[in-house]
C-alpha atoms as a PDB file:
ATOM      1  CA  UNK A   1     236.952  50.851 118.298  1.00  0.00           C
ATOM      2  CA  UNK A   2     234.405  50.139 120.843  1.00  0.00           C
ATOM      3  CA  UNK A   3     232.321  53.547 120.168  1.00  0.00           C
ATOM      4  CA  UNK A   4     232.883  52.721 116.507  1.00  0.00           C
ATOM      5  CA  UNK A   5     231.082  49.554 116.814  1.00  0.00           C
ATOM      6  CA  UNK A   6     228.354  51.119 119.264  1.00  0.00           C
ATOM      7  CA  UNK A   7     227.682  54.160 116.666  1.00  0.00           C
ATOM      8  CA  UNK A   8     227.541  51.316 113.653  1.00  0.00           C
ATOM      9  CA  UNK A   9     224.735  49.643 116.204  1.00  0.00           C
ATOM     10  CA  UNK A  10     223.020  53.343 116.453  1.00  0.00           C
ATOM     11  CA  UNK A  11     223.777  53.854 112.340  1.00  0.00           C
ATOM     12  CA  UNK A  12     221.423  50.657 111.983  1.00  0.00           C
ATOM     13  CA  UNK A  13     218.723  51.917 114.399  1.00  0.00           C
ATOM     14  CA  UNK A  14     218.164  54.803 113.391  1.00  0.00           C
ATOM     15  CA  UNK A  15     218.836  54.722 109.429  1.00  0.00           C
ATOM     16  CA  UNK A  16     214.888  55.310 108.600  1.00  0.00           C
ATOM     17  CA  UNK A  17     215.386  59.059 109.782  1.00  0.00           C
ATOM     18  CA  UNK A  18     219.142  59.722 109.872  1.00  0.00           C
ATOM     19  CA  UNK A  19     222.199  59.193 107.326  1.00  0.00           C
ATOM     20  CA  UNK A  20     225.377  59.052 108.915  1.00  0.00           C
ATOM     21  CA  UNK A  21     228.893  60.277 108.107  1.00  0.00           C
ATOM     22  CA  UNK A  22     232.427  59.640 109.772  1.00  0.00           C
ATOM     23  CA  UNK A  23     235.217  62.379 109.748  1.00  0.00           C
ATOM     24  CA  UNK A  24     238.260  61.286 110.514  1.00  0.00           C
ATOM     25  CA  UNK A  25     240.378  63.988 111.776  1.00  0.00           C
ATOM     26  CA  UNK A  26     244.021  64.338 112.773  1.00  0.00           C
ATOM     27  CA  UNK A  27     245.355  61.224 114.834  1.00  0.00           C
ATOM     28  CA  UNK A  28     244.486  62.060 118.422  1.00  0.00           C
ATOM     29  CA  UNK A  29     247.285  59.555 119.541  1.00  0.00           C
ATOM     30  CA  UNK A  30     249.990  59.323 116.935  1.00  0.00           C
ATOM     31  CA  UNK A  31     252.522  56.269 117.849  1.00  0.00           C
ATOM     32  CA  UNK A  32     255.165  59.686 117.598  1.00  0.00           C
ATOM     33  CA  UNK A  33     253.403  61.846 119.458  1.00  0.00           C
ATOM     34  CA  UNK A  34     250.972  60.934 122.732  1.00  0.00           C
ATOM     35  CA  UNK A  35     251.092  57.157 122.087  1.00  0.00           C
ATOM     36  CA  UNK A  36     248.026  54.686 123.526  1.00  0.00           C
ATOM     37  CA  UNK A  37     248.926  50.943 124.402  1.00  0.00           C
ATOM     38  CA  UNK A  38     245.695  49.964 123.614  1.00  0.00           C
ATOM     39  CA  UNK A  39     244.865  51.545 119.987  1.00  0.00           C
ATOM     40  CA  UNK A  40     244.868  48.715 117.697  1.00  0.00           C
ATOM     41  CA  UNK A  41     246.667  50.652 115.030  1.00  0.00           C
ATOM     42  CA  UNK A  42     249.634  52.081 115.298  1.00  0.00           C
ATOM     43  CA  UNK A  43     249.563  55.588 113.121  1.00  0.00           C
ATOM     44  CA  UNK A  44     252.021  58.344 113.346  1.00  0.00           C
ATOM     45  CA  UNK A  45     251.052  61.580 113.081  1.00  0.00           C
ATOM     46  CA  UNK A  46     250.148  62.310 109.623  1.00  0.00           C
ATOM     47  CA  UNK A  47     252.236  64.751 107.433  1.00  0.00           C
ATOM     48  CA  UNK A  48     250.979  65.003 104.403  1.00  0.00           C
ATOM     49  CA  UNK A  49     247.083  64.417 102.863  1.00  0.00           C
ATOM     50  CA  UNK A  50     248.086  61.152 101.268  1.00  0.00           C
ATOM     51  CA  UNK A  51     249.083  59.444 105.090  1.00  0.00           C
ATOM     52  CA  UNK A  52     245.763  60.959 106.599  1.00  0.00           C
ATOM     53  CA  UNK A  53     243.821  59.529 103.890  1.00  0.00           C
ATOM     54  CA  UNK A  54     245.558  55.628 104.592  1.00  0.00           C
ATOM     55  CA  UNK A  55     244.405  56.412 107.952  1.00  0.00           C
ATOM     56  CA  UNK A  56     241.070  56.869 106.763  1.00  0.00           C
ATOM     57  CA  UNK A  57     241.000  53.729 104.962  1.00  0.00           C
ATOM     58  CA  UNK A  58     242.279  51.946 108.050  1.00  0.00           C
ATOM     59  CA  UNK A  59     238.678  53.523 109.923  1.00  0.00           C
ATOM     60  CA  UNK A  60     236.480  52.552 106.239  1.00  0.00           C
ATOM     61  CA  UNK A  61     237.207  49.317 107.289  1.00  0.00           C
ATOM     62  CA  UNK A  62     235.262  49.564 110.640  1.00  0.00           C
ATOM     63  CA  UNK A  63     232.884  52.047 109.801  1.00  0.00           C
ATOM     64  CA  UNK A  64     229.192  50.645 109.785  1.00  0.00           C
ATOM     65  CA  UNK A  65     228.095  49.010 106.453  1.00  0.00           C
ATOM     66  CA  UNK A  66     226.574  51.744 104.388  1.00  0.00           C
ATOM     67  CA  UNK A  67     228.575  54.865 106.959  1.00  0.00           C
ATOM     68  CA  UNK A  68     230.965  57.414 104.136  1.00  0.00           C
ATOM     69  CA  UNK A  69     234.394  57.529 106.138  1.00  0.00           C
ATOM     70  CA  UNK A  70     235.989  61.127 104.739  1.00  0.00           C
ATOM     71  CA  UNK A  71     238.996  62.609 105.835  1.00  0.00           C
ATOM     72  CA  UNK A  72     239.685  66.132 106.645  1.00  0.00           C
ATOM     73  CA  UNK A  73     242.024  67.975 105.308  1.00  0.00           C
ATOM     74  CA  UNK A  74     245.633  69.200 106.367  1.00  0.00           C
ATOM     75  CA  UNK A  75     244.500  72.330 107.118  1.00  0.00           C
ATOM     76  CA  UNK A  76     242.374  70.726 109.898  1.00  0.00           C
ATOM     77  CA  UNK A  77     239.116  72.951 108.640  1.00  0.00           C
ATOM     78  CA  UNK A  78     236.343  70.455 109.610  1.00  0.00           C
ATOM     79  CA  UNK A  79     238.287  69.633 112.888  1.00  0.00           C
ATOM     80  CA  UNK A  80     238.384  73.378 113.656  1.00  0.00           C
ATOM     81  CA  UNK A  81     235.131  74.235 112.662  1.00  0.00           C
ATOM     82  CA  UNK A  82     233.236  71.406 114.615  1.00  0.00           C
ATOM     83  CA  UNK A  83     235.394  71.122 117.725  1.00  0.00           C
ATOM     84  CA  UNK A  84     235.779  68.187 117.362  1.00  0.00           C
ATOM     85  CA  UNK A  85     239.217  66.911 119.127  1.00  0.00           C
ATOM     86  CA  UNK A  86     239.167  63.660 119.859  1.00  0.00           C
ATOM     87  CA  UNK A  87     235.710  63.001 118.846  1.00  0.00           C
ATOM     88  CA  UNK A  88     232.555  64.482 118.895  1.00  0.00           C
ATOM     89  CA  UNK A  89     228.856  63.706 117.864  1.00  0.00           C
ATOM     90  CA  UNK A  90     226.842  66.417 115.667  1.00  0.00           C
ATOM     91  CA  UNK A  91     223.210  65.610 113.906  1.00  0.00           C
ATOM     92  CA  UNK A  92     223.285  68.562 110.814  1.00  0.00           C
ATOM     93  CA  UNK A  93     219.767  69.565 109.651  1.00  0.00           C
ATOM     94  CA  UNK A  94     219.537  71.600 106.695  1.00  0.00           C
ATOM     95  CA  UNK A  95     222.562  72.703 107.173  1.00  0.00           C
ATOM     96  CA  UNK A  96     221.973  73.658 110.871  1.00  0.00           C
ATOM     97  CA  UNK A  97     224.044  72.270 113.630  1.00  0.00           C
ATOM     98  CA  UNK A  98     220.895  71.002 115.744  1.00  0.00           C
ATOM     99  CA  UNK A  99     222.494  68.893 118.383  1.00  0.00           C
ATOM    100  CA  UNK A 100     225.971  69.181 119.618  1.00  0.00           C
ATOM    101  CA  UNK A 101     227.722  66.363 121.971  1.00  0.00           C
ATOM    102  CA  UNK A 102     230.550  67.317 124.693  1.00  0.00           C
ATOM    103  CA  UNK A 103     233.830  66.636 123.570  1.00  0.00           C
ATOM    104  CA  UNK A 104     235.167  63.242 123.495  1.00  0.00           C
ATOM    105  CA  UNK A 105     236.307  61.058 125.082  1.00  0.00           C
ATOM    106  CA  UNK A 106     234.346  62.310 128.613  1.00  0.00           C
ATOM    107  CA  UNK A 107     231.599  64.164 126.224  1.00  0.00           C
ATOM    108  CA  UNK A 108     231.421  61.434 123.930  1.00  0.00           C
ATOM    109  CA  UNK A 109     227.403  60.290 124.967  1.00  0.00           C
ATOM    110  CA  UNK A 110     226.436  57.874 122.694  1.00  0.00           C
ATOM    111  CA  UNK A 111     222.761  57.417 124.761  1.00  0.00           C
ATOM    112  CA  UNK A 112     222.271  61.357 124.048  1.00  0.00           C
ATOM    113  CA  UNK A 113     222.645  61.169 120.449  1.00  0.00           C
ATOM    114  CA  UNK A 114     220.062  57.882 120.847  1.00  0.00           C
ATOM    115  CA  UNK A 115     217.489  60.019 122.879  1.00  0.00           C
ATOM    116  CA  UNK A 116     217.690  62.954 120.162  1.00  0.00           C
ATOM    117  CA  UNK A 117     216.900  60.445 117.124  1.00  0.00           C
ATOM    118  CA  UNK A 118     214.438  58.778 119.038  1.00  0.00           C
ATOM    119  CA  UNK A 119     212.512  62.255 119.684  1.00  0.00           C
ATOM    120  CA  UNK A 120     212.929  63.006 115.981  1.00  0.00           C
ATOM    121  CA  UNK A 121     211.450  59.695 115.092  1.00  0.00           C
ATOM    122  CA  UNK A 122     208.643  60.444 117.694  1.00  0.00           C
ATOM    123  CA  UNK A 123     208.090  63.982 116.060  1.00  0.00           C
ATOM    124  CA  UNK A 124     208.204  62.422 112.712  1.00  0.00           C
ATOM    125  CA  UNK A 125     205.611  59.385 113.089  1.00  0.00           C
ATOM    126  CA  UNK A 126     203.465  62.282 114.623  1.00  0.00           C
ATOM    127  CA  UNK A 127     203.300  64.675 111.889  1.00  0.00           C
ATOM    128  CA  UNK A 128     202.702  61.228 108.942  1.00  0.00           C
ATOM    129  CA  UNK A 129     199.714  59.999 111.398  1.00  0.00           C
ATOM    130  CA  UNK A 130     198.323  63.831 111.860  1.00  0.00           C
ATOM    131  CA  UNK A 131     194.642  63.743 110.602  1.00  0.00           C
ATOM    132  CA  UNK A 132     193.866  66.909 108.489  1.00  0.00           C
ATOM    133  CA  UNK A 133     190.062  68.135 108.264  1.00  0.00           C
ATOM    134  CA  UNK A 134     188.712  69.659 105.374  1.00  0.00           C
END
């Protein structure tokens, strides 16, 4: 939940230039599977859509004010097509994968995602304060 609360800090930041989205994926610890002592919710692994999606909810409740929480689906689509077991940062551009983090939880980089959106925001202020002569 820590990274949860430090993406909701970056969510707030940077919500002038960026929307943000949570997938929640399948249970990288389920409390019948590869158990953690720490996770504050005990979820086994989900077999059906209707357990992944109270799951979900349980992560809605976190999520940063304002931050959709969806779920992916059974057949583990969005999961497979982002790579991202355990967890994984992505900014999407018209439809463009246009940064990428490492793979969670070593790859998870917060500070990277930060420096991207802070270059965008650069490049963006740039192009609203460019002069054009006639």
């Amino acid at each position: 939940m820590t990274r949860l609360r430090a993406f909701g800090r970056l969510v707030r930041r940077y919500a002038d230039v960026a929307d943000a989205l949570l997938v929640y994926i399948e249970e990288a610890h389920p409390s019948d599977g590869w158990a953690s002592s720490d996770a504050p919710y005990q979820i086994p692994r989900h077999r059906c859509l209707e357990e992944r999606l109270r799951a979900a909810r349980l992560m809605e409740r976190e999520a940063p004010p304002g931050c959709p929480v969806v779920a992916d689906g059974m057949e583990n689509a969005a999961n497979a097509a982002y790579g991202a077991y355990f967890d994984r940062l992505y900014i999407v551009q018209d439809g463009k994968v246009v940064y990428q983090g490492g793979r969670g939880p070593e790859g998870y980089r917060i500070s990277e995602l930060r420096d991207w959106l802070d270059e965008y925001r650069r490049r963006l202020r740039e192009k609203r304060d460019a002069v054009v002569h006639m």
